[in-house]
N, C-alpha and C. Protein backbone atom coordinates (compact mmCIF):
# COMPACT_ATOMS: atom_id res chain seq x y z
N UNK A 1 7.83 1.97 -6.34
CA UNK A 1 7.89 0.61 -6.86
C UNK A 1 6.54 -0.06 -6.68
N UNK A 2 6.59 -1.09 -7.45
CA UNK A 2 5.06 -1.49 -7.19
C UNK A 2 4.88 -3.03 -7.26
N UNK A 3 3.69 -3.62 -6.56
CA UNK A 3 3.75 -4.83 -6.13
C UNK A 3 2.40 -5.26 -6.52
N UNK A 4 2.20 -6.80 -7.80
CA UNK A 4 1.47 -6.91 -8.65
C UNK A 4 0.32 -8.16 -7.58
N UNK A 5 -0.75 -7.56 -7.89
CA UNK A 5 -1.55 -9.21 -7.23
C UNK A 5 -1.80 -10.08 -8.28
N UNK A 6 -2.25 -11.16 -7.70
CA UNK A 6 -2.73 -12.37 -8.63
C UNK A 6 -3.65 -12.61 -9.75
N UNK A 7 -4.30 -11.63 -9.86
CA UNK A 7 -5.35 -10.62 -10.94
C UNK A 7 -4.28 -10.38 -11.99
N UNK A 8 -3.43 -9.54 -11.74
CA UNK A 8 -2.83 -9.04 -12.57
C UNK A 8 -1.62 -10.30 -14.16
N UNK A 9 -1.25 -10.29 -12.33
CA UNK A 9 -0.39 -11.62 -12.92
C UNK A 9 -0.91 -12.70 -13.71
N UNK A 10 -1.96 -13.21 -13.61
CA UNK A 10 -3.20 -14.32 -14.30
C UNK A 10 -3.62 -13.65 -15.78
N UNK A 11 -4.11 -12.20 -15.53
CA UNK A 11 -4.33 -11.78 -16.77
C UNK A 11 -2.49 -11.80 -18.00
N UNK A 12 -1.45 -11.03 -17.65
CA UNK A 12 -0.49 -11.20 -18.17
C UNK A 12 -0.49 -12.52 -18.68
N UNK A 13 -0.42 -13.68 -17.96
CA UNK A 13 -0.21 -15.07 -18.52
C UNK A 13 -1.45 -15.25 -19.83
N UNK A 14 -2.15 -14.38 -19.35
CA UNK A 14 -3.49 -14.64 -20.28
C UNK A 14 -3.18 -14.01 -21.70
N UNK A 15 -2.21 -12.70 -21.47
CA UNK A 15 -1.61 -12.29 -22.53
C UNK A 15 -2.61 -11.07 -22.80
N UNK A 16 -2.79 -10.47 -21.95
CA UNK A 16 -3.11 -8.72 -22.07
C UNK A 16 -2.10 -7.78 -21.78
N UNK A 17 -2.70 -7.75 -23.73
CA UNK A 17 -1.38 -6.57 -23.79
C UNK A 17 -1.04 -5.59 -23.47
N UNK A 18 -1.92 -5.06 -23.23
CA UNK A 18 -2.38 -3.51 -22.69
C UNK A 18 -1.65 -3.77 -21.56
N UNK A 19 -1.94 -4.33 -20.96
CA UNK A 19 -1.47 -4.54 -19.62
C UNK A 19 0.22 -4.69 -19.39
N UNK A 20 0.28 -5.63 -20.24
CA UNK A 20 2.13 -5.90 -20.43
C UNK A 20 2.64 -5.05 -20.61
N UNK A 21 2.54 -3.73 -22.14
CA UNK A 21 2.89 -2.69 -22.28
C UNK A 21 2.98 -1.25 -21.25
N UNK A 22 1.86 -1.57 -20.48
CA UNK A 22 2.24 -0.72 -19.73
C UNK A 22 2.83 -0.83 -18.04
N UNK A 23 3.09 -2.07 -18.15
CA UNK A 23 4.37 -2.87 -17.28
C UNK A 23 5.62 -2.16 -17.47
N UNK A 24 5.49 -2.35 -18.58
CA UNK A 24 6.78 -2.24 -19.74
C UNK A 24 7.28 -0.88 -19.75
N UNK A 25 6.57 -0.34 -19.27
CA UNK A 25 6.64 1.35 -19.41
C UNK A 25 7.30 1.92 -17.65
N UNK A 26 7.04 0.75 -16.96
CA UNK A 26 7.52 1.20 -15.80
C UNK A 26 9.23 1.08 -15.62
N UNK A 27 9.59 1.83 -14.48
CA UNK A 27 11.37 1.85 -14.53
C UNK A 27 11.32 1.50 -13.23
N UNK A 28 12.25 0.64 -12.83
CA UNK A 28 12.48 -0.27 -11.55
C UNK A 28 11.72 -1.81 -11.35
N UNK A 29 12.26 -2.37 -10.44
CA UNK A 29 11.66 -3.58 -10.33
C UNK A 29 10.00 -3.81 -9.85
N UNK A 30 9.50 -4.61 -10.44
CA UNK A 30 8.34 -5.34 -10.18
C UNK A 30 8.37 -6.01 -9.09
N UNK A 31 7.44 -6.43 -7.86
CA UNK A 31 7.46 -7.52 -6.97
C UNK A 31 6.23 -8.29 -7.02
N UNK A 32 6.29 -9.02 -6.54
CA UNK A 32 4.91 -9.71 -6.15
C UNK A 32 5.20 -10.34 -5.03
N UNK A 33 3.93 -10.93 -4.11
CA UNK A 33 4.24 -11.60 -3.00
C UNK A 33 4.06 -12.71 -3.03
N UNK A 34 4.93 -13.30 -1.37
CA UNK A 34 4.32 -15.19 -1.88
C UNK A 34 3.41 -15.85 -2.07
N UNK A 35 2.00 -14.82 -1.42
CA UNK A 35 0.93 -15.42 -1.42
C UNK A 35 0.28 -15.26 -2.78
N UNK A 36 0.85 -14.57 -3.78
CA UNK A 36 0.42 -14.68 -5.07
C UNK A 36 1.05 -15.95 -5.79
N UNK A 37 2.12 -16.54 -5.58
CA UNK A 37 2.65 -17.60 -5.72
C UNK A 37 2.16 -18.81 -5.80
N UNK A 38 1.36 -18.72 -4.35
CA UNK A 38 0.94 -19.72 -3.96
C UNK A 38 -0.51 -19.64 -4.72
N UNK A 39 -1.23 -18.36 -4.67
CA UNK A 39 -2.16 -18.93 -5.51
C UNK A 39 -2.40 -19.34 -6.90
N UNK A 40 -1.30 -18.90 -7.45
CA UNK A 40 -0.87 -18.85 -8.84
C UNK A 40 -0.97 -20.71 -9.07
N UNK A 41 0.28 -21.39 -7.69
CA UNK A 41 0.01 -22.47 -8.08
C UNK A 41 -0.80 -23.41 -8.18
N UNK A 42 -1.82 -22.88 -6.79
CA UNK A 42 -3.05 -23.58 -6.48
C UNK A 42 -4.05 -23.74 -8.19
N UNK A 43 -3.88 -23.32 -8.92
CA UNK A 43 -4.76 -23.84 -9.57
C UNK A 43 -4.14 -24.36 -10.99
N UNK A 44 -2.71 -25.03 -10.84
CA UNK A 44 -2.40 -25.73 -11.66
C UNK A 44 -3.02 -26.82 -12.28
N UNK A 45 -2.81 -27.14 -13.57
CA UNK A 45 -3.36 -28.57 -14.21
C UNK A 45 -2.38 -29.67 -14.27
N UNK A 46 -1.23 -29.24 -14.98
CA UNK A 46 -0.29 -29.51 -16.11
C UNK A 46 1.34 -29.19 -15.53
N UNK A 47 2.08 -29.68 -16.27
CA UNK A 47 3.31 -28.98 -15.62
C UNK A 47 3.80 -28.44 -16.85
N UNK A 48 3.03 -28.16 -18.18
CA UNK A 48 2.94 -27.06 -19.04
C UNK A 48 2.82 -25.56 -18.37
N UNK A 49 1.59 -25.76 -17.58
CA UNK A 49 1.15 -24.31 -16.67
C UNK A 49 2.56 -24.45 -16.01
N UNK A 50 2.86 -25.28 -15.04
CA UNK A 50 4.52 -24.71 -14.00
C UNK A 50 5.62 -24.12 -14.84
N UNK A 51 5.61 -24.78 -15.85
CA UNK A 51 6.75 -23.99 -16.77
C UNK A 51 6.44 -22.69 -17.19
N UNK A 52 5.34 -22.68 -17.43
CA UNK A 52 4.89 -20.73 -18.05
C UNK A 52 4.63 -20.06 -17.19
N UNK A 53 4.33 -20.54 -15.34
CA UNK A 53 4.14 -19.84 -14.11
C UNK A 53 5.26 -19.64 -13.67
N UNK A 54 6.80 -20.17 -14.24
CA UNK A 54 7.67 -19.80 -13.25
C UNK A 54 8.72 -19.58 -13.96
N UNK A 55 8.34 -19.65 -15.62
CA UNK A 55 8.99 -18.29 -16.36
C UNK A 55 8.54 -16.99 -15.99
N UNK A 56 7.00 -16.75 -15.78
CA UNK A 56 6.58 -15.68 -15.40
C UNK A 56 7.16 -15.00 -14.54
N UNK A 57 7.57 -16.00 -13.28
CA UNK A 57 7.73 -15.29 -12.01
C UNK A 57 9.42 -14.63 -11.64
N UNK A 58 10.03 -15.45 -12.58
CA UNK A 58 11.32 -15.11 -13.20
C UNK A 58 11.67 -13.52 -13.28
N UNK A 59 10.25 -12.64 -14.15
CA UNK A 59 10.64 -11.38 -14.08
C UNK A 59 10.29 -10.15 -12.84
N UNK A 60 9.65 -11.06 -11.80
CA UNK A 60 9.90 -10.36 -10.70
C UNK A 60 10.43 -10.67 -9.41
N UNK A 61 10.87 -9.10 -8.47
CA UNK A 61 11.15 -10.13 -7.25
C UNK A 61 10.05 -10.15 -6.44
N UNK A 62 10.81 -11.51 -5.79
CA UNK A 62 9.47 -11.97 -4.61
C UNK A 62 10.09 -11.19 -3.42
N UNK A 63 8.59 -10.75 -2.52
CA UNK A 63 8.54 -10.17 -1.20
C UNK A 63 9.22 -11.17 -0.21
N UNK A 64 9.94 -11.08 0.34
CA UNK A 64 9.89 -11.94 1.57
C UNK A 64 9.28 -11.71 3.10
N UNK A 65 9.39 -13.11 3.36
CA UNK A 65 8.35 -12.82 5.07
C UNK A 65 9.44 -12.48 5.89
N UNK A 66 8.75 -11.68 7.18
CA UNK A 66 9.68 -11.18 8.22
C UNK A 66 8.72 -10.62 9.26
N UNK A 67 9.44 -10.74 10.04
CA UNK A 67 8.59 -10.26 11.57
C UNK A 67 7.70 -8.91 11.52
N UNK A 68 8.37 -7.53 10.41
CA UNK A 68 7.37 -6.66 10.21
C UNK A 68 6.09 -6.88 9.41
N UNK A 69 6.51 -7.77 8.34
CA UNK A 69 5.53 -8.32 7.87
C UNK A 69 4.23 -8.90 8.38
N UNK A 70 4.91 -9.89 9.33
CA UNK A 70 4.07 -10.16 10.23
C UNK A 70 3.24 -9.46 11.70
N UNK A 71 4.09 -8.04 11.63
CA UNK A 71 3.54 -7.28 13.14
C UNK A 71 2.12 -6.74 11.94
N UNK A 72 2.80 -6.17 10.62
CA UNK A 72 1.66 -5.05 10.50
C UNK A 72 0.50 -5.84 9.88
N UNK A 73 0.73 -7.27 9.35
CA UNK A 73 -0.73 -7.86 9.08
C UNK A 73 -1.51 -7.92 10.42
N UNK A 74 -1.14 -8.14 11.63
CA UNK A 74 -1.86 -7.76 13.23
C UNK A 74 -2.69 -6.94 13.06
N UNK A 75 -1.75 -5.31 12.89
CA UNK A 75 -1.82 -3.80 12.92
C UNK A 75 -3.31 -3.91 11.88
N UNK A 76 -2.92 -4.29 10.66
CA UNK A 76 -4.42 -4.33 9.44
C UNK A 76 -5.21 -5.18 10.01
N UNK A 77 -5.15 -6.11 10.63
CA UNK A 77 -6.42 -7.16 11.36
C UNK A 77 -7.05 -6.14 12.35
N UNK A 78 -6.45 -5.73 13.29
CA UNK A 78 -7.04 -5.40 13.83
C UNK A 78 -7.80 -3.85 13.72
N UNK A 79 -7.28 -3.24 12.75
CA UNK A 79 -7.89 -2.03 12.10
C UNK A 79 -9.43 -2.24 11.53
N UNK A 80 -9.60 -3.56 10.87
CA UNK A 80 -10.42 -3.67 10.33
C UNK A 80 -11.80 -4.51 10.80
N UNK A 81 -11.36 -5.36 11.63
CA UNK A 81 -12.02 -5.71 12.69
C UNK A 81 -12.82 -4.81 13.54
N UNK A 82 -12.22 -3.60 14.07
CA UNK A 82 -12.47 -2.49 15.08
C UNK A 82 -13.23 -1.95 13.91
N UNK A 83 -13.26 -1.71 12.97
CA UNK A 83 -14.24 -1.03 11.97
C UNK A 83 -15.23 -1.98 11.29
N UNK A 84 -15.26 -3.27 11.55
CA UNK A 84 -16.11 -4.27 11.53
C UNK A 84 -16.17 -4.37 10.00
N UNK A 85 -15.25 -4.48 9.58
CA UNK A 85 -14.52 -5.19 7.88
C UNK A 85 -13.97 -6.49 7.70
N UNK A 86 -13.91 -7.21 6.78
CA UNK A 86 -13.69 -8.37 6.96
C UNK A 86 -13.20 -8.39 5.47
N UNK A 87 -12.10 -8.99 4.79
CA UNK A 87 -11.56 -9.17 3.70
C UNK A 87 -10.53 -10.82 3.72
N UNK A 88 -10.74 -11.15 2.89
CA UNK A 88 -9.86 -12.65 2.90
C UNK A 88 -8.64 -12.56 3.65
N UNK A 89 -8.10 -13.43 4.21
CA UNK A 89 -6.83 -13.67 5.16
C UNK A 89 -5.84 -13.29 3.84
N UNK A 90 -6.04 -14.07 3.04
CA UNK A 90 -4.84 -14.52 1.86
C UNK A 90 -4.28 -12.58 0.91
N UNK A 91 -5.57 -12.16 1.20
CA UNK A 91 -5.78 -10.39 0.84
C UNK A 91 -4.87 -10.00 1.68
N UNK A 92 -5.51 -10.13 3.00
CA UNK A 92 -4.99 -9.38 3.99
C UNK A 92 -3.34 -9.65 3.90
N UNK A 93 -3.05 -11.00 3.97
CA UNK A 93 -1.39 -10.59 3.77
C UNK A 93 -0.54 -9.74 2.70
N UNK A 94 -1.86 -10.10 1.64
CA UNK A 94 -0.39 -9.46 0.69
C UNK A 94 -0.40 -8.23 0.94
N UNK A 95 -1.52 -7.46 1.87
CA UNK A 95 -1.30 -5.92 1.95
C UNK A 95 -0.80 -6.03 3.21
N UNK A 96 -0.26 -6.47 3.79
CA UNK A 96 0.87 -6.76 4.93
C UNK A 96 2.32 -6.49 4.10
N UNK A 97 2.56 -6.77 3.11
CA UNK A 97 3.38 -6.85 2.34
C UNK A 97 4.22 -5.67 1.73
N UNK A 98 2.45 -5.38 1.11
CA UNK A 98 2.41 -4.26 0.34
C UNK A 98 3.18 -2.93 1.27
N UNK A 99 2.52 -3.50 2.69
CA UNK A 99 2.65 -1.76 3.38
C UNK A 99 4.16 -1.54 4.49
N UNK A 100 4.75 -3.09 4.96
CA UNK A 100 5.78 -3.57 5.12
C UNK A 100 7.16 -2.88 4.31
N UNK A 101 6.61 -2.97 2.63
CA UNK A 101 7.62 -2.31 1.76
C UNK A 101 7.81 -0.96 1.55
N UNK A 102 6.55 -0.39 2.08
CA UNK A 102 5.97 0.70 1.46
C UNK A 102 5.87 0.82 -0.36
N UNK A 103 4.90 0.03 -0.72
CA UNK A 103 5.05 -0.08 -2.17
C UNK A 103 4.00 0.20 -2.49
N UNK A 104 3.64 0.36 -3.97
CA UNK A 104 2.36 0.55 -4.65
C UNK A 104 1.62 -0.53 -4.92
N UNK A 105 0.17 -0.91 -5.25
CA UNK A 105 -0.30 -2.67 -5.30
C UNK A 105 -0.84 -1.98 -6.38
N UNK A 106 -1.02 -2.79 -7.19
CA UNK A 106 -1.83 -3.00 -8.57
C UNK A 106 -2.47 -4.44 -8.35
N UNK A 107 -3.58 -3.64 -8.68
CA UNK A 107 -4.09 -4.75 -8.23
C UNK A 107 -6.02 -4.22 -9.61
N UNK A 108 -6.85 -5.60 -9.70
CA UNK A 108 -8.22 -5.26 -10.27
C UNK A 108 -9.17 -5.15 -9.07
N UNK A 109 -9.34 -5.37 -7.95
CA UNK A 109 -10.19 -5.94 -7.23
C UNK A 109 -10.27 -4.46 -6.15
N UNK A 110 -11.00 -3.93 -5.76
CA UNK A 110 -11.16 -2.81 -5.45
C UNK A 110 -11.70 -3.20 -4.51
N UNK A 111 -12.68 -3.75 -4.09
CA UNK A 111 -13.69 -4.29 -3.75
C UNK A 111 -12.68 -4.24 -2.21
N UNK A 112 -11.38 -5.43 -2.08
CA UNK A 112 -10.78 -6.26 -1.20
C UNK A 112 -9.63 -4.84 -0.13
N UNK A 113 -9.66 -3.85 -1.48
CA UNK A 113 -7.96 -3.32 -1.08
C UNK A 113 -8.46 -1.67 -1.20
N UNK A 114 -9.44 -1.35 -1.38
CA UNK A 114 -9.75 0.13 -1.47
C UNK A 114 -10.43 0.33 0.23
N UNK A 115 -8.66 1.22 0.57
CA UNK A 115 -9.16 2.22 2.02
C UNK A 115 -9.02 0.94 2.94
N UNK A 116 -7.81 0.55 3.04
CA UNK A 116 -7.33 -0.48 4.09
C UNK A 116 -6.23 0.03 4.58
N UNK A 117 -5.29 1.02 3.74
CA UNK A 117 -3.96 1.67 4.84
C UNK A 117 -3.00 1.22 3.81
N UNK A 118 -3.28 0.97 2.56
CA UNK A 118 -1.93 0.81 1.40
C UNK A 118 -1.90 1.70 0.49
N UNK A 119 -0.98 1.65 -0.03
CA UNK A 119 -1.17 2.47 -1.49
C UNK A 119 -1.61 1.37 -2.68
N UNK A 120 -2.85 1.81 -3.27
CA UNK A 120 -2.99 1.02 -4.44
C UNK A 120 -3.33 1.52 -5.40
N UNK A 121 -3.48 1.10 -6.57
CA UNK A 121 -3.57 1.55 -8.17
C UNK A 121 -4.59 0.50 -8.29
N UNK A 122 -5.79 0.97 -9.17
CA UNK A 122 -6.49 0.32 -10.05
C UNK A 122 -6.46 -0.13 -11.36
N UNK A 123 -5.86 -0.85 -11.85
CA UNK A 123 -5.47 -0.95 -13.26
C UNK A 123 -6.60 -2.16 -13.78
């Protein structure tokens, strides 16, 4: 199963198709996490955008928080720290998330999530 970041999700709203279609092609549920949520909303204008952000979010489920969630974002802090890496907090959770579920991340950003201890896809 696989779990979409805020990249992804932003482009969809943007209406890449490529991208949708091959959403579309997958079998089982979609997730995303809250912290994609939250950034999703952070850069509202309009409550045009809230209505098309939360039809969006309609077609997946959301991750929820929980104490593993919260042990293994520790577990990734401190992995990366000890290897003297540093990636956004707001990153770092959703691959708390990601690895919590054991799920796949799709994600664009390579940069944040390549060789941290998740499974991810580059799309």
């Amino acid at each position: 199963m696989y779990c979409l970041d805020t990249n992804i999700v932003i482009d969809l709203l943007k209406g890449d198709r490529e991208l949708s279609l091959k959403l579309d092609s997958i079998e089982g549920r979609l997730f995303i996490s809250p912290i994609t949520i939250f950034e999703l909303f952070k850069g509202i204008i309009n409550e045009d955008e809230v209505r098309v952000i939360e039809d969006m979010l309609s077609e997946f489920s959301i991750l929820e928080f929980s104490i593993d969630v919260g042990k293994t974002f520790g577990e990734l802090f401190r992995n990366l720290k000890n290897s003297g890496r540093t990636i956004p907090e707001s990153d770092l959770m959703i691959a708390s998330f990601i690895k919590s579920h054991n799920l796949i991340f799709v994600t664009r950003d390579k940069k944040h999530f390549d060789n941290i201890g998740v499974k991810v896809e580059f799309w």
